[in-house]
Structure formats: C-alpha cells, structure tokens
Protein backbone atom coordinates (compact mmCIF):
# COMPACT_ATOMS: atom_id res chain seq x y z
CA UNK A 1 -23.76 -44.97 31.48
CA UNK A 2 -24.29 -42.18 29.16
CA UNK A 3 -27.97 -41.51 30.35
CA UNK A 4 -26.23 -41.22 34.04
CA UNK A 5 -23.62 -38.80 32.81
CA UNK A 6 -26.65 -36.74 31.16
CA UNK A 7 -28.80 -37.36 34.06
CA UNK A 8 -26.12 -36.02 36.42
CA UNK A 9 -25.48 -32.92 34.14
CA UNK A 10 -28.55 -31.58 34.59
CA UNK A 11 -28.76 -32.51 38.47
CA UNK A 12 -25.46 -30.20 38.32
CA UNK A 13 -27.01 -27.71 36.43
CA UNK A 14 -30.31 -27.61 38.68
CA UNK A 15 -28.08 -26.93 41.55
CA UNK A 16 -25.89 -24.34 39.97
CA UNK A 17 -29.71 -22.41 38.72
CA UNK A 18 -30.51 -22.53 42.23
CA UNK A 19 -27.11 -21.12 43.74
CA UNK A 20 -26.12 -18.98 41.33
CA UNK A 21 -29.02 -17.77 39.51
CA UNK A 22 -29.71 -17.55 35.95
CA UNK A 23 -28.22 -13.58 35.52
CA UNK A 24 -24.97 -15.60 36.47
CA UNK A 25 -25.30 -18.40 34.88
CA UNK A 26 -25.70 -16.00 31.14
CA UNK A 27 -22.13 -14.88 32.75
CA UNK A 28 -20.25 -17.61 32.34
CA UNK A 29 -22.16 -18.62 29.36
CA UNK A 30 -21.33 -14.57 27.61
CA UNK A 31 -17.52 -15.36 29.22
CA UNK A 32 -17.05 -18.13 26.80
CA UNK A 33 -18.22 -16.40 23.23
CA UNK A 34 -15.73 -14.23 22.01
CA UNK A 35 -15.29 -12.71 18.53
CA UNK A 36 -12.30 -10.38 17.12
CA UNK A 37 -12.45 -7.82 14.97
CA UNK A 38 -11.45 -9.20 11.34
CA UNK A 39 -8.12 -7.80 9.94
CA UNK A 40 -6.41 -9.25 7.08
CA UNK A 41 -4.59 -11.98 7.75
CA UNK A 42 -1.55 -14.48 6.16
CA UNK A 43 -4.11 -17.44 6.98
CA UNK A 44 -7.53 -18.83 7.92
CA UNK A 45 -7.44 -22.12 10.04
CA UNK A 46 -10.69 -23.69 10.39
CA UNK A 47 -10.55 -26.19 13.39
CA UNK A 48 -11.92 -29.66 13.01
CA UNK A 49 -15.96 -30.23 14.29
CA UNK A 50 -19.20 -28.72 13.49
CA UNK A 51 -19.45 -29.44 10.07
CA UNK A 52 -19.96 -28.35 7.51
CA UNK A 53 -20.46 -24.55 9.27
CA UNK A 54 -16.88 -24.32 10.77
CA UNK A 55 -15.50 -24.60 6.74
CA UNK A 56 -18.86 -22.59 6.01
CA UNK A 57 -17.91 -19.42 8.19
CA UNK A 58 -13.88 -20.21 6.75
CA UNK A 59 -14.99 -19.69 2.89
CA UNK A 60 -16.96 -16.76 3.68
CA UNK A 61 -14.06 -15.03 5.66
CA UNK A 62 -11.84 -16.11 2.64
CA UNK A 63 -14.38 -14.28 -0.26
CA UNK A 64 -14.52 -11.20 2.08
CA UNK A 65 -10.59 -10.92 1.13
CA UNK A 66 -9.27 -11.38 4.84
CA UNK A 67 -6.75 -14.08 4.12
CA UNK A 68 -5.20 -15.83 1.04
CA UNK A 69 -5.58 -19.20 2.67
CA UNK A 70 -7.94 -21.93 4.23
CA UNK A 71 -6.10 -24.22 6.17
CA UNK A 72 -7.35 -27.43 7.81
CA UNK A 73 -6.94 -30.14 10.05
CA UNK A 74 -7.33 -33.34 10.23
CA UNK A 75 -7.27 -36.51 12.96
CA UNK A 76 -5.85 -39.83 13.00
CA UNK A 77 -8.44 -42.89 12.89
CA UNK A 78 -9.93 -44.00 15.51
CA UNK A 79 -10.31 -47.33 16.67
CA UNK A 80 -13.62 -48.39 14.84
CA UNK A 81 -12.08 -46.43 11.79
CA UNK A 82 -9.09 -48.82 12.03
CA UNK A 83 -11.49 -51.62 12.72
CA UNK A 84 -14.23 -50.97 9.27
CA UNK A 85 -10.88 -50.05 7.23
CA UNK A 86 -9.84 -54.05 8.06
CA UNK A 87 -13.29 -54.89 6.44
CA UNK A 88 -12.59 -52.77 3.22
CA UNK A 89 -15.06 -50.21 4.63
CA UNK A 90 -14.02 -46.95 4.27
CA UNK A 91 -14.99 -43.69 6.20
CA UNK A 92 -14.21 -40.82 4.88
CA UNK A 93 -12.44 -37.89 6.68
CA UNK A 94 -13.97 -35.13 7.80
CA UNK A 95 -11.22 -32.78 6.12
CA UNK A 96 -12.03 -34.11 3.05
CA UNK A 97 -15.71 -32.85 3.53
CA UNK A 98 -14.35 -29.51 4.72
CA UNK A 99 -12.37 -29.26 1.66
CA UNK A 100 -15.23 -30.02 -0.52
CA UNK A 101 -17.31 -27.38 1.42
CA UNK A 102 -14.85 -24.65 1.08
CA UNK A 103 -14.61 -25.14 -2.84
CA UNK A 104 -18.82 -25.38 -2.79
CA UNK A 105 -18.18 -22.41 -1.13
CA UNK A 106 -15.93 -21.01 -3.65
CA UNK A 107 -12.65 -21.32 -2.70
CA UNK A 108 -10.12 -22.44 -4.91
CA UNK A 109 -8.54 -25.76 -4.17
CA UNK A 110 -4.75 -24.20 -4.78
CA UNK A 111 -6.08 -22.01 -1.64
CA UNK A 112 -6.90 -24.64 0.52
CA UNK A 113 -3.98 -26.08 2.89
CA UNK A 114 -4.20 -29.35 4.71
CA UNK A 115 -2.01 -29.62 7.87
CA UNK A 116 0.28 -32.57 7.26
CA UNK A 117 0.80 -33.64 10.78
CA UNK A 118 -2.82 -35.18 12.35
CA UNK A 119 -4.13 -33.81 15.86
CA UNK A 120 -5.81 -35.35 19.00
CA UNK A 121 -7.17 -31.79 20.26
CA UNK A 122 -7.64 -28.49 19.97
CA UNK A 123 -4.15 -27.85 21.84
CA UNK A 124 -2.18 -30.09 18.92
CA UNK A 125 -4.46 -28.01 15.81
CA UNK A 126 -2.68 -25.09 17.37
CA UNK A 127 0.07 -25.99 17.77
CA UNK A 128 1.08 -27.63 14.59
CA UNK A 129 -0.93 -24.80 12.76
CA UNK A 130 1.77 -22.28 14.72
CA UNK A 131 4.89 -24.11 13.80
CA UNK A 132 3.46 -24.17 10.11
CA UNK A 133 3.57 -20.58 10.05
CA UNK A 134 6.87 -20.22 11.32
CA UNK A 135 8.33 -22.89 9.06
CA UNK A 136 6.45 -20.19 5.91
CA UNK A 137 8.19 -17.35 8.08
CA UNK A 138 4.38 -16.17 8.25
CA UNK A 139 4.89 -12.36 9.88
CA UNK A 140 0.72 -11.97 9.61
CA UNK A 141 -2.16 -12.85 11.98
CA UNK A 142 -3.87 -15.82 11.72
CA UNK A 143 -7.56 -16.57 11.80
CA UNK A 144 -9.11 -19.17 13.56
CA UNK A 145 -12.66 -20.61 13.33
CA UNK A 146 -14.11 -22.28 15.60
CA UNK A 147 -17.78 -21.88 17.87
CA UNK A 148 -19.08 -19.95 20.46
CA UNK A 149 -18.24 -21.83 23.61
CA UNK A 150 -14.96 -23.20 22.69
CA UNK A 151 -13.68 -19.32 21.18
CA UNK A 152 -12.76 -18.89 24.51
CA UNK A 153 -10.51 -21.83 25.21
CA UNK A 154 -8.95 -21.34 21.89
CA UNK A 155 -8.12 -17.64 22.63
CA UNK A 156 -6.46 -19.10 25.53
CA UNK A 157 -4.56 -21.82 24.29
CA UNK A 158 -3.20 -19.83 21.98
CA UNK A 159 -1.79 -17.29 24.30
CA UNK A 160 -0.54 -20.62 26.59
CA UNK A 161 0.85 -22.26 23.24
CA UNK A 162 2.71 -18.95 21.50
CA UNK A 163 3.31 -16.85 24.72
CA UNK A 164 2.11 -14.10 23.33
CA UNK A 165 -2.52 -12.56 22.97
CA UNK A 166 -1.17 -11.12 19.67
CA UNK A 167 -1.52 -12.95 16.40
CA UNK A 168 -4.88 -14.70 16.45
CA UNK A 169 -8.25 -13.39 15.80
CA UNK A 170 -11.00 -16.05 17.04
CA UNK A 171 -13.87 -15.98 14.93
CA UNK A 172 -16.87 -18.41 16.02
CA UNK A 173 -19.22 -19.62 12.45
CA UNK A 174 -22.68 -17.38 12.70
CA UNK A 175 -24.62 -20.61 12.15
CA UNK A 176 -23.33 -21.59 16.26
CA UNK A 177 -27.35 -21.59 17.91
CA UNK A 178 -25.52 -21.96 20.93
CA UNK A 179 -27.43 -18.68 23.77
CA UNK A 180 -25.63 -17.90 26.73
CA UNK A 181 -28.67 -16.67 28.09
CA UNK A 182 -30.19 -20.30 27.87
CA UNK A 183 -27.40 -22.94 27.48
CA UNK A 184 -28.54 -24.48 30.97
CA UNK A 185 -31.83 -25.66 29.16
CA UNK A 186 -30.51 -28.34 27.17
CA UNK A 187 -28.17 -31.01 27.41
CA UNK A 188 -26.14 -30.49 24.46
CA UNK A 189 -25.38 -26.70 25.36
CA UNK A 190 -24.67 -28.10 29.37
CA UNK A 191 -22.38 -30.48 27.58
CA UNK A 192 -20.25 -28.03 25.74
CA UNK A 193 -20.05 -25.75 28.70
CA UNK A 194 -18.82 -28.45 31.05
CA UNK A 195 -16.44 -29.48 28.61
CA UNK A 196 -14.69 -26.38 28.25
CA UNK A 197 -14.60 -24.87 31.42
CA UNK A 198 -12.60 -28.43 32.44
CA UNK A 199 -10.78 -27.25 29.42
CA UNK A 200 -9.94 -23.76 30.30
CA UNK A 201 -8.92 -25.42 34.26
CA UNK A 202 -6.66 -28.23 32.23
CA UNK A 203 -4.64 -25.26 30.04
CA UNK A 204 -4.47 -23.38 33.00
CA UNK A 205 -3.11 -26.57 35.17
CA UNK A 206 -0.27 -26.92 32.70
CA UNK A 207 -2.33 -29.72 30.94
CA UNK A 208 -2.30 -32.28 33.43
CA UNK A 209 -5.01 -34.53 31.16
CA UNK A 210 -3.73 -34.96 28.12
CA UNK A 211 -5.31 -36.93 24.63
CA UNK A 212 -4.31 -40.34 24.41
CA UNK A 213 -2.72 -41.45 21.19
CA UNK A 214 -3.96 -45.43 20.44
C-alpha cells in the first residue's frame, strides 16, 4: 500500500511538471516557507517533529535573548506505545528528547515549559499553547518553530485559531534541506507538500477532517 501511495505521488507530480511547469511548481513550493522577522517575545514554542533541529533552532533563538522561555509539546501514546508499555517496554517521548536538547543546547531547565495538556496536531499545539498564554495573561508575541513547508499552515492556523495575524512570528529551524525550487524531485519533499496544502484546504474548510483520539 505504501509503495502505491508513493508510486501515485510521483505519477501526480509528473503530471503537475508537465501542466504547470517547474517556474510554478518553485511557486507553490516559495508560497509555503515563510520566516518573520525576530522581535522579543514572552515565549518560544517549539512544535513537536523534526528532531532534534526543531528544539535546535528553539535554544538558539532563546541564547540570542528573544524570549525568556522554551515551551514544548507533547502527544499522547499511540497504539503500539500503549501496546510495548503492556510488555514493560518503554519508549520514551519525544519531549523528553527536546528537553534534553534544549539544555545541550544551553538552556536552563527552569526555562523550559512543557504544555500540560497532550496534542493530536498542529491545530491542538496551538491552541493549547494560546490558552496557556492567556491563562499567564501573556501581553507579548509568541514564537513558533517549526519547518519550511508547514510555516505556512502554522501562520494560518494561527490567524484561524486566535482571529487575529498579530502575535506570532513563524520561524522555520535553518537545518530544514527542504528547496522549493526542487521539492518535486523526491518523495519525501512531494510528501510534505501534499500534506500541507490538504492542510491549508482542511483549515480553510472549517476543519472538516479532524485527528482521531484512540
């Protein structure tokens, strides 16, 4: 099944080279990566994936002086977590490894902040990150890290989520290798763009597909 869905990706994407073209193909691919300008902030959220670079790119935003904070997220089990913890085989989460990045990294461990509540998706690290600065009556930006083709959806989200484009400055991790001006070369990058272009449509549908809680 998976070699099919791959297989079909790149049928997609051959069509799509030979409709569009490749100068607008590196469109939609440049449409996705965004990057604000940094400005000191009440908080640095570092969204969940991509480790370690995602914490990487938090510390170093955190040493530059932006923010006082690293805050993370974290998920619920899944299934075969649920499954291997049964056996007495533990996995460990990936916000612990963030955490231990971020103080390799050199920030303190009073500074980093682990979101109580545990998300599906990008839409729920948002969200509960928001209503955690409104319970600390934060009055400050926040700054979220995250990679090149998903700063876009994020940017987004947020503005769906809050009602408001003020407040958060995206900030993708400089180790992303993702190119707009090649993504439709590889699998992995055709992935990622599918995925959040159906992401961008489902935020602007009002979130008709939703994560599924087990």
């Amino acid at each position: 099944m998976t070699v099919m869905i791959v297989a079909g990706g790149i049928f997609v994407c051959l069509v799509l080279v030979a409709l569009l073209g490749k100068p607008i193909l590196t469109a939609l691919g440049n449409w996705l990566v965004i990057a604000d300008p940094l400005q000191s902030a009440s908080c640095i959220l570092v969204l969940g994936g991509y480790l370690p670079f995602r914490a990487m790119e938090g510390a170093a935003i955190h040493q530059a002086g932006w923010a006082p904070e690293v805050w993370l997220t974290q998920y619920p089990p899944t299934t075969e977590e649920r499954v291997l913890a049964g056996m007495g085989i533990e996995i460990t989460p990936e916000c612990r490894f963030s955490s231990r990045v971020l103080q390799y990294c050199g920030v303190p461990a009073g500074a980093i902040h682990l979101l109580e509540r545990a998300s599906l998706d990008t839409e729920e690290e948002i969200r509960f990150a928001f209503d955690e600065m409104r319970k600390r009556q934060f009055s400050g930006p926040i700054i979220i890290v995250t990679s090149k083709t998903h700063a876009r959806r994020v940017k987004i989200l947020w503005k769906v989520l809050t009602g408001t484009t003020e407040g958060a400055i995206v900030r993708y991790t400089e180790e992303d290798p993702f190119r707009p001006d090649r993504w439709f070369r590889n699998t992995r990058d055709i992935n990622a763009v599918a995925r959040e272009f159906f992401g961008v449509l489902n935020v602007w549908a009002g979130f008709p597909i939703r994560a599924r809680r087990t």
